[in-house]
C-alpha atoms as a PDB file:
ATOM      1  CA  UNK A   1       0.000   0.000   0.000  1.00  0.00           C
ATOM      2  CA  UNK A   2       1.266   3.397  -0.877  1.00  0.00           C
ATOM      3  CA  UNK A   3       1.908   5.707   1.674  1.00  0.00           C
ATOM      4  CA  UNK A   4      -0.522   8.430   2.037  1.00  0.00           C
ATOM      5  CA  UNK A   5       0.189  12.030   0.888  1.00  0.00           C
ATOM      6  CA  UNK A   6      -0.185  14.590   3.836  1.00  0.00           C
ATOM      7  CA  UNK A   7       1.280  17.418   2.703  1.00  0.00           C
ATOM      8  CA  UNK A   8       2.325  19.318  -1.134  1.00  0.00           C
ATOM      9  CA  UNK A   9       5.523  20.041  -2.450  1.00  0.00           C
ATOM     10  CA  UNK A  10       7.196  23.018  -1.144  1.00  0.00           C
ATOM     11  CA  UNK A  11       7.326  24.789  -4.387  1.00  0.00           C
ATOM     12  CA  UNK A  12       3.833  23.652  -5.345  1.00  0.00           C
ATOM     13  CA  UNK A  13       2.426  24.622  -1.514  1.00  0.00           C
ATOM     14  CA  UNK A  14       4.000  28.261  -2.668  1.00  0.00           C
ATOM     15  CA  UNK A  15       3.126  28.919  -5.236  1.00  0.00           C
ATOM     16  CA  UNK A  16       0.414  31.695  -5.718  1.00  0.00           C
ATOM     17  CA  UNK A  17      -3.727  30.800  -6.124  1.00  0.00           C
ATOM     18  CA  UNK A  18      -4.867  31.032  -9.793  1.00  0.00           C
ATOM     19  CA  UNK A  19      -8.257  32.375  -9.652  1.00  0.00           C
ATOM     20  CA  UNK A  20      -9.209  32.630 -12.981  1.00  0.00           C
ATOM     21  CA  UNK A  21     -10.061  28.646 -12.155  1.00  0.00           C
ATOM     22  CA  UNK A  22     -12.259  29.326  -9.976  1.00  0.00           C
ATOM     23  CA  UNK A  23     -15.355  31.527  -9.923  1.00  0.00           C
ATOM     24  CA  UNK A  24     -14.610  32.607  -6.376  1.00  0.00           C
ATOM     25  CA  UNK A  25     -14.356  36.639  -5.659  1.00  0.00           C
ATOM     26  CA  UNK A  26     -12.656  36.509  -2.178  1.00  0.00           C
ATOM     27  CA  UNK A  27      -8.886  34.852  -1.511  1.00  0.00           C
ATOM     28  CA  UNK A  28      -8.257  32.277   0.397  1.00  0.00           C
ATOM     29  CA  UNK A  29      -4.837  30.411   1.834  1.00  0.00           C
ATOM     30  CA  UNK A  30      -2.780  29.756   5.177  1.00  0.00           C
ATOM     31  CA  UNK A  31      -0.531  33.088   6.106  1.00  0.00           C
ATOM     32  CA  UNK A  32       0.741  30.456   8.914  1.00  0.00           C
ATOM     33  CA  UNK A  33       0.298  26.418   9.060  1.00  0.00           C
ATOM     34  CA  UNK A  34       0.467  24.337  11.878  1.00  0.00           C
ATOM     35  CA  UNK A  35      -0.666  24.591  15.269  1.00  0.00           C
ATOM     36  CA  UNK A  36       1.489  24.669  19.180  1.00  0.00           C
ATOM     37  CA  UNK A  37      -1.247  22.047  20.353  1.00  0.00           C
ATOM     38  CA  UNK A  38      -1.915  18.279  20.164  1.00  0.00           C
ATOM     39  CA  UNK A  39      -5.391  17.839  20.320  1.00  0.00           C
ATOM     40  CA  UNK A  40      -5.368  13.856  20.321  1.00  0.00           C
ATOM     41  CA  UNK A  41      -8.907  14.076  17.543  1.00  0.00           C
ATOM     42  CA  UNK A  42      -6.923  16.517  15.602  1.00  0.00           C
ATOM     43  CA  UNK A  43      -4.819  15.568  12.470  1.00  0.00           C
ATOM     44  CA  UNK A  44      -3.170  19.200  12.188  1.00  0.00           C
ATOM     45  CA  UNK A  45       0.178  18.577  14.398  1.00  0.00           C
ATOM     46  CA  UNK A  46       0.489  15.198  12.177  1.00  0.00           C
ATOM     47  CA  UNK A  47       0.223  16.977   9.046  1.00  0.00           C
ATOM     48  CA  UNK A  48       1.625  20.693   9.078  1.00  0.00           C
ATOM     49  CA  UNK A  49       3.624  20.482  12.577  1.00  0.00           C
ATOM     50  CA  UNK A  50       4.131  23.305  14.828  1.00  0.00           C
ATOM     51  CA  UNK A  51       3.530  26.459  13.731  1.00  0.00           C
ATOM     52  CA  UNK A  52       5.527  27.938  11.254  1.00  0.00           C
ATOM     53  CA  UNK A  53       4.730  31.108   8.513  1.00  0.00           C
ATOM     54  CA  UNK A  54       3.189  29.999   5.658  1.00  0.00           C
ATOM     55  CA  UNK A  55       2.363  32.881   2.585  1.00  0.00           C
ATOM     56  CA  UNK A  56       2.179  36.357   3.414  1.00  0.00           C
ATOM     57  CA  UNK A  57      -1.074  38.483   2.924  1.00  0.00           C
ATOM     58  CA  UNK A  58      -0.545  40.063  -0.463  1.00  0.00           C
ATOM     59  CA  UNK A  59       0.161  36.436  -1.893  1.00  0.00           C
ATOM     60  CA  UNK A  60      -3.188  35.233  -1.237  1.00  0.00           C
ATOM     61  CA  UNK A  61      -5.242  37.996  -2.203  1.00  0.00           C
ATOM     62  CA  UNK A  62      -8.193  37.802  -5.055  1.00  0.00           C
ATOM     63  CA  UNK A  63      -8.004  40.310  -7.758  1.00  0.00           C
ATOM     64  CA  UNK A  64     -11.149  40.212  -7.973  1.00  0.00           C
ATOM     65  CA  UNK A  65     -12.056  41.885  -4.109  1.00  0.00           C
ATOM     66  CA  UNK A  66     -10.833  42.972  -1.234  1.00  0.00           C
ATOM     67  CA  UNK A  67     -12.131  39.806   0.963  1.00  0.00           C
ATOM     68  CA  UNK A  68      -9.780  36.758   2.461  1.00  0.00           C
ATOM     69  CA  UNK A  69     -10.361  33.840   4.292  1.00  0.00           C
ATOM     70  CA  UNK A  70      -7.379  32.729   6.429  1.00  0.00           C
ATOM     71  CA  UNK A  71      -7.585  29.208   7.017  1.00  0.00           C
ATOM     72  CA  UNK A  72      -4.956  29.033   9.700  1.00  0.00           C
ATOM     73  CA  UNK A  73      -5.435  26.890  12.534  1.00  0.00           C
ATOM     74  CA  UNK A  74      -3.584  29.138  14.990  1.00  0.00           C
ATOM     75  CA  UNK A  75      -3.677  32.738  13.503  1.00  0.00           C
ATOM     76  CA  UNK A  76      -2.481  34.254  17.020  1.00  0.00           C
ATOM     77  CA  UNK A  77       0.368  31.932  17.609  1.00  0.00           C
ATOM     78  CA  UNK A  78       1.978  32.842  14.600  1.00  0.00           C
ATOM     79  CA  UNK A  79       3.773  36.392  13.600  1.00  0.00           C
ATOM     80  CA  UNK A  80       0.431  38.114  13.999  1.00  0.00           C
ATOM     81  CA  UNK A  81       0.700  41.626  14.256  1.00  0.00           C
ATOM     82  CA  UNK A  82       2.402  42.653  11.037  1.00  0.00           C
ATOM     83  CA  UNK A  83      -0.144  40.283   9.579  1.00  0.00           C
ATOM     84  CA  UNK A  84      -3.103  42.371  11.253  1.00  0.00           C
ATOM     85  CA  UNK A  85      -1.258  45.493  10.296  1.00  0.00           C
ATOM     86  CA  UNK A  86      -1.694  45.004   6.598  1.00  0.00           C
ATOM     87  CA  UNK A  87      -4.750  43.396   6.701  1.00  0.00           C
ATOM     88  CA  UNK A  88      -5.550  47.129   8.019  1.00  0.00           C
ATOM     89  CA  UNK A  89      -3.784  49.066   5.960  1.00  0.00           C
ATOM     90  CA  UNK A  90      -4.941  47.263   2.644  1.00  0.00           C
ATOM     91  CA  UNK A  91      -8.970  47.646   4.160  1.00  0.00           C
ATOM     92  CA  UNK A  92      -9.108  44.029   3.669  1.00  0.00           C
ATOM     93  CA  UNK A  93     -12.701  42.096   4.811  1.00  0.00           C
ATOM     94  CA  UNK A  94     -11.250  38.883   6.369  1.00  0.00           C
ATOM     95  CA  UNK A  95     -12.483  35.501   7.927  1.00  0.00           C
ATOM     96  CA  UNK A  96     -11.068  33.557  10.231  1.00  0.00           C
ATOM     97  CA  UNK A  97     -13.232  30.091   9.394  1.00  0.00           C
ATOM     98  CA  UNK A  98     -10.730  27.330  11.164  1.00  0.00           C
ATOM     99  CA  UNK A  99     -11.542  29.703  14.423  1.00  0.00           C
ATOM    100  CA  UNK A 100      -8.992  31.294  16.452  1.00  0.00           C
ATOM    101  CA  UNK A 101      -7.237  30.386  19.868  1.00  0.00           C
ATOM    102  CA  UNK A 102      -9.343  31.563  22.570  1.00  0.00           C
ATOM    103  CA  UNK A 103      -6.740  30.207  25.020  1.00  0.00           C
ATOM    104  CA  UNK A 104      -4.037  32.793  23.365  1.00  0.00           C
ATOM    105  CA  UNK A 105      -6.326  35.791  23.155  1.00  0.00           C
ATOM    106  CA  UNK A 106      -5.193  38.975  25.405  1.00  0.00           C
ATOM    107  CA  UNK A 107      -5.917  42.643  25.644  1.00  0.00           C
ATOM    108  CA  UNK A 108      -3.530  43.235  22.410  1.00  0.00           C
ATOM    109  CA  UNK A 109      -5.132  40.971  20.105  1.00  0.00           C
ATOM    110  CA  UNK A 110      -8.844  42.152  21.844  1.00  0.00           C
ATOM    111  CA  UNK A 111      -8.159  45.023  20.956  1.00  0.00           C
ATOM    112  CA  UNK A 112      -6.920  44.271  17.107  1.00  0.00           C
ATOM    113  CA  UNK A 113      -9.805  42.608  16.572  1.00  0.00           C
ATOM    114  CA  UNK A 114     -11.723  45.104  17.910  1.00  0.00           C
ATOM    115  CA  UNK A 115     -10.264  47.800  15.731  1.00  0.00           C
ATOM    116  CA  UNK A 116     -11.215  45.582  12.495  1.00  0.00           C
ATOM    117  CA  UNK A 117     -14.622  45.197  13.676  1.00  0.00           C
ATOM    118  CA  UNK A 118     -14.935  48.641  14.043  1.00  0.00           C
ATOM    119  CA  UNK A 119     -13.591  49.252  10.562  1.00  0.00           C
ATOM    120  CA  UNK A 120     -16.121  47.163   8.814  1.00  0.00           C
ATOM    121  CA  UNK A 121     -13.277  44.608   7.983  1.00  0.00           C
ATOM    122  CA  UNK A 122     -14.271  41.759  10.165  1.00  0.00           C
ATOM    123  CA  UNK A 123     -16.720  39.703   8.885  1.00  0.00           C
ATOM    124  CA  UNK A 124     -18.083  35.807   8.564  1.00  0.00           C
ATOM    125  CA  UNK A 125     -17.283  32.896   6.114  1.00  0.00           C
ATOM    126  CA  UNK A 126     -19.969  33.910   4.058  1.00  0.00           C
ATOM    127  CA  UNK A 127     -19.334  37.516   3.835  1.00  0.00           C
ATOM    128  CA  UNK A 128     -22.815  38.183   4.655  1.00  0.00           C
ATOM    129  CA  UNK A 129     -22.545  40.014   8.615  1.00  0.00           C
ATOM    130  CA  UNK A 130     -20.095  41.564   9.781  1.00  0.00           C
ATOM    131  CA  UNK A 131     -18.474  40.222  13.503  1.00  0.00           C
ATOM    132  CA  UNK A 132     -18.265  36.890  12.901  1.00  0.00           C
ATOM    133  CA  UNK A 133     -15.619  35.079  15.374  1.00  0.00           C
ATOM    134  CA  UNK A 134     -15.280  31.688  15.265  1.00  0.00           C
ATOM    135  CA  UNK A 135     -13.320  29.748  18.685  1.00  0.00           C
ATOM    136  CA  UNK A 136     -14.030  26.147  19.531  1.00  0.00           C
ATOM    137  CA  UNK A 137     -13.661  24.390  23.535  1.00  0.00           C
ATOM    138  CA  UNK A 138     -13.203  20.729  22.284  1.00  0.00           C
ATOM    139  CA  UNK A 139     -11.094  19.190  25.296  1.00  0.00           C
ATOM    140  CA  UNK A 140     -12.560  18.468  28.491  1.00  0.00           C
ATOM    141  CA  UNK A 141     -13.149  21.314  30.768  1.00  0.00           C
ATOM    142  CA  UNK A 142     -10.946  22.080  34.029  1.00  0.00           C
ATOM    143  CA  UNK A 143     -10.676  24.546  36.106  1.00  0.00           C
ATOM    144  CA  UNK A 144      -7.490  26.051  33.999  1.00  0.00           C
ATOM    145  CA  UNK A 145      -9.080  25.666  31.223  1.00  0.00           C
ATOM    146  CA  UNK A 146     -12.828  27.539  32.171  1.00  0.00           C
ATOM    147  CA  UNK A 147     -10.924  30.291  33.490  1.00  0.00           C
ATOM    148  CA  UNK A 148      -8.583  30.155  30.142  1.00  0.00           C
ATOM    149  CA  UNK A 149     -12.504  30.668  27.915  1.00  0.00           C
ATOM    150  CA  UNK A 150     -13.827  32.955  30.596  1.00  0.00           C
ATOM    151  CA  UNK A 151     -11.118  35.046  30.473  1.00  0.00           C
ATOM    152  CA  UNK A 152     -10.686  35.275  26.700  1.00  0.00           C
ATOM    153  CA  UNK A 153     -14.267  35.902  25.966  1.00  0.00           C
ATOM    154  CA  UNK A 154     -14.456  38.582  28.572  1.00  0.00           C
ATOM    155  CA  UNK A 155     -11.623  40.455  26.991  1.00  0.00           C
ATOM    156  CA  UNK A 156     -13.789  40.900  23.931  1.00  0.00           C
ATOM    157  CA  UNK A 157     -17.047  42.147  25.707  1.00  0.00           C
ATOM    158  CA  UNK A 158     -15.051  44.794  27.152  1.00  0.00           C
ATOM    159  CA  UNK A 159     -13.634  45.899  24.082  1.00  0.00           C
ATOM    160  CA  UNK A 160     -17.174  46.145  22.382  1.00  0.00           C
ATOM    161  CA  UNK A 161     -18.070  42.035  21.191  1.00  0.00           C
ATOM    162  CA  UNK A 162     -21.398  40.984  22.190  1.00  0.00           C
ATOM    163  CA  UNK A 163     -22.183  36.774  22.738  1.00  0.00           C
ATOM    164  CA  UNK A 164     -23.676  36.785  19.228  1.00  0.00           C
ATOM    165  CA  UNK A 165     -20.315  38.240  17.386  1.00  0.00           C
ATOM    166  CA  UNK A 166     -18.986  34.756  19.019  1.00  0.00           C
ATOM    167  CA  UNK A 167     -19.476  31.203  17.187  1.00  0.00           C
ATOM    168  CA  UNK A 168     -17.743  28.545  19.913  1.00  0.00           C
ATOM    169  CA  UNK A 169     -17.882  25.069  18.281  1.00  0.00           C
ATOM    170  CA  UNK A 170     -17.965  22.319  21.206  1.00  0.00           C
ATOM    171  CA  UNK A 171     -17.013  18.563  20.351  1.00  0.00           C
ATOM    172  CA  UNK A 172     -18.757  15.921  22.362  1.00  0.00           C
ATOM    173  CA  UNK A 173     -18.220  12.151  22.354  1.00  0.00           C
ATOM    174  CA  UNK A 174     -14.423  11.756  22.454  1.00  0.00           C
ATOM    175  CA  UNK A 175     -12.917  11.295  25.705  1.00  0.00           C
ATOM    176  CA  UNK A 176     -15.270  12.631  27.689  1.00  0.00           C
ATOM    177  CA  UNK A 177     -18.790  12.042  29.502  1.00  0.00           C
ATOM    178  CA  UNK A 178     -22.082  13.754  29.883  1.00  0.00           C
ATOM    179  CA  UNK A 179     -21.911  15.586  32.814  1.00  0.00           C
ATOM    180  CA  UNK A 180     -18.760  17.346  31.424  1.00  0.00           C
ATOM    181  CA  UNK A 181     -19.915  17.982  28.422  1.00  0.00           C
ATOM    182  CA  UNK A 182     -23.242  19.722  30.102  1.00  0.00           C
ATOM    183  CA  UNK A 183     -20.236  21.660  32.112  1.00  0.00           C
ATOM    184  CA  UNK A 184     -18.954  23.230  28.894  1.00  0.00           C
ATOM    185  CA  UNK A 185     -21.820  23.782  26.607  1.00  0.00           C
ATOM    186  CA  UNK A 186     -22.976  25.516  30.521  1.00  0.00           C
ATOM    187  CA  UNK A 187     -20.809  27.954  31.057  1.00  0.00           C
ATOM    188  CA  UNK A 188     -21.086  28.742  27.410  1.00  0.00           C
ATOM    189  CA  UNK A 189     -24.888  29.815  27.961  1.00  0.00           C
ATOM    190  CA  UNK A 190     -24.153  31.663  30.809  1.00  0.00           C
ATOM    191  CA  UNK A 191     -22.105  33.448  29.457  1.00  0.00           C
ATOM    192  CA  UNK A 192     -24.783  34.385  26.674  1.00  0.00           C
ATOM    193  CA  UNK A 193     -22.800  32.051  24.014  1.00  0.00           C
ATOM    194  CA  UNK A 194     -24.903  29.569  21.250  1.00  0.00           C
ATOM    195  CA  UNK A 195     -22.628  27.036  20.758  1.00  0.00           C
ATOM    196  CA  UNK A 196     -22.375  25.032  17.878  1.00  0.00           C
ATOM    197  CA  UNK A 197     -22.451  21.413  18.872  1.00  0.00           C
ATOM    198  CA  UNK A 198     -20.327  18.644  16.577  1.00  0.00           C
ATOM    199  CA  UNK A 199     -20.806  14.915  17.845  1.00  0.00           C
ATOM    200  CA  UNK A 200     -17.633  13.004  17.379  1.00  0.00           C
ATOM    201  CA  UNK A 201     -17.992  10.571  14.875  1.00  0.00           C
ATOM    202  CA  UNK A 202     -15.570   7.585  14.221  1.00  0.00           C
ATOM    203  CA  UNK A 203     -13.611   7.288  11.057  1.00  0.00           C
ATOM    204  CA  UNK A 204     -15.409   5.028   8.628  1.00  0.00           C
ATOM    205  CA  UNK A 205     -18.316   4.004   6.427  1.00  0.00           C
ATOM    206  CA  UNK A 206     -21.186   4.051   9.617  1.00  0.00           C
ATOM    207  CA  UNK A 207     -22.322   6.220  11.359  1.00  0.00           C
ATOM    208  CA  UNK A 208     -21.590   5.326  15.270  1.00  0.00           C
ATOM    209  CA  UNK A 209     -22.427   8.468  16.713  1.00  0.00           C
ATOM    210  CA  UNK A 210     -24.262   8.230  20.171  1.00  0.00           C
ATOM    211  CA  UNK A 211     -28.188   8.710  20.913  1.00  0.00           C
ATOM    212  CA  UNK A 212     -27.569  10.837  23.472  1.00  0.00           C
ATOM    213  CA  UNK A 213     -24.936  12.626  22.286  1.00  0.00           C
ATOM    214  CA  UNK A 214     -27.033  13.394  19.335  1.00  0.00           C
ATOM    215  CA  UNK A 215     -29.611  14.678  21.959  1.00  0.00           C
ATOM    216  CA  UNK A 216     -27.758  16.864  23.437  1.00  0.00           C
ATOM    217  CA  UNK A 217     -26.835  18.328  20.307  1.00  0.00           C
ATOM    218  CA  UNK A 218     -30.726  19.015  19.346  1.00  0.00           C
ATOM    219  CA  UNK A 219     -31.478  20.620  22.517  1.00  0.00           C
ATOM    220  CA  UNK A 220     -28.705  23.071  22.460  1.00  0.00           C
ATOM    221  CA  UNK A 221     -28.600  23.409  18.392  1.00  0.00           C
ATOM    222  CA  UNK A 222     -32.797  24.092  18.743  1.00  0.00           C
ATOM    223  CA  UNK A 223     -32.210  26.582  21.612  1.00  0.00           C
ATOM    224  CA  UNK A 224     -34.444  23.913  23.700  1.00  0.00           C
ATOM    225  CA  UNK A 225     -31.337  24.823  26.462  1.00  0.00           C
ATOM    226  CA  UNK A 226     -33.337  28.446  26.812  1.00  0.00           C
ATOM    227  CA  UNK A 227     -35.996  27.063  28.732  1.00  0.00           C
ATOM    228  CA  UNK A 228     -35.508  23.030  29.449  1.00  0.00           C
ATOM    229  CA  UNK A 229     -32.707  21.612  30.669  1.00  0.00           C
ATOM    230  CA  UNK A 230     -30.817  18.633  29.363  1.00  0.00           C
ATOM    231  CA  UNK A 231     -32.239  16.198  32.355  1.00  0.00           C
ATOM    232  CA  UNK A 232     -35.708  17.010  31.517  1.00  0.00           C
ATOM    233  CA  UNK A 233     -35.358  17.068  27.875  1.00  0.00           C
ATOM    234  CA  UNK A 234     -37.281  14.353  25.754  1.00  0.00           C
ATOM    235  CA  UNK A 235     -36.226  14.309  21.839  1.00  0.00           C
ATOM    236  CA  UNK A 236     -39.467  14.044  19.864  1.00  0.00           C
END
């Protein structure tokens, strides 16, 4: 069996998008790859390793707008403020649809966000509202790791983000139980947070995901959470 192929060429990875193939009107490429965690469900750290600078800005952009989608996996743990600085300076309207590091996120990068939002240059994967932040909590919570999410997502209410400027994708079903799981998604809602629910599902053909994993996903994805909790919540 051949080996499989995780990664391109160097010189074909680099070299610039043609758009004229595509009928696409925004850019779209890595300005980092990589990622500084190991998420055991995540193939990244297998694939790209650690973080390392990728294509710079002007190399990715579409002739055709002024609109990019950086598909990093860990914008703010590479060289990020230059980065931000053109994206500025060039009025840009950029995406950040692989979500960014909530863990990582201080007053500095609050605030550059901030200033983009308030610039008009922030905007979602679709390019149709403006604010649109995605994060994700995957791994189990702890103590560390609450105060790590609380912290982050408190830094950008005070600098002008409200709870539905903020996408949080959750992962349930891998490595841990219920009654964590409840924990996140939780503090998430309190904090005035819809997450976005994925259920893990095993590589393969069939579909394995759990009942009540599936559940849990309908009552928070329907906004049943608003007014039943999980224990009392019957799927119909």
């Amino acid at each position: 069996m051949l080996p499989t192929v995780t990664a391109l060429p160097s010189d074909v990875d680099a070299m610039p998008n043609d758009y004229d193939l595509f009928s696409v009107d925004f850019g779209i490429g890595y300005s980092s790859r990589g990622c500084i965690r190991h998420c055991t469900f995540c193939p990244v750290p297998k694939i790209e390793g650690g973080i390392h600078e990728a294509s710079a800005i002007a190399d990715l952009l579409n002739p055709r707008s002024n609109r990019l989608l950086l598909l990093d996996n860990n914008f703010f743990a590479s060289d990020w403020r230059p980065k931000i600085a053109e994206i500025r300076a060039r009025n840009l309207h950029v995406c950040w649809p692989q979500g960014l590091d909530i863990r990582l996120l201080d007053e500095d990068q609050a605030h550059a966000l901030a200033d983009l939002h308030a610039r008009r240059q922030l905007w979602n994967q679709r390019f149709t509202r403006r604010g649109g932040l995605h994060f994700a909590w995957d791994n189990p919570a702890t103590a560390a790791t609450t105060l790590e999410v609380r912290r982050g997502v408190e830094q950008l209410f005070k600098v002008g983000f409200g709870p539905n400027d903020l996408i949080f994708y959750v992962l349930i079903g891998f490595r841990s139980c219920v009654a964590e799981e409840l924990e996140r998604l939780g503090e998430l809602h309190r904090l005035g947070i819809q997450p976005k629910v994925m259920v893990y599902r095993d590589e393969g053909e069939t579909d394995r995901r759990d009942p009540v994993r599936m559940d849990i996903q309908h009552w928070n994805d329907g906004h049943v959470w608003r007014s039943v909790g999980f224990e009392s919540y019957r799927r119909t």
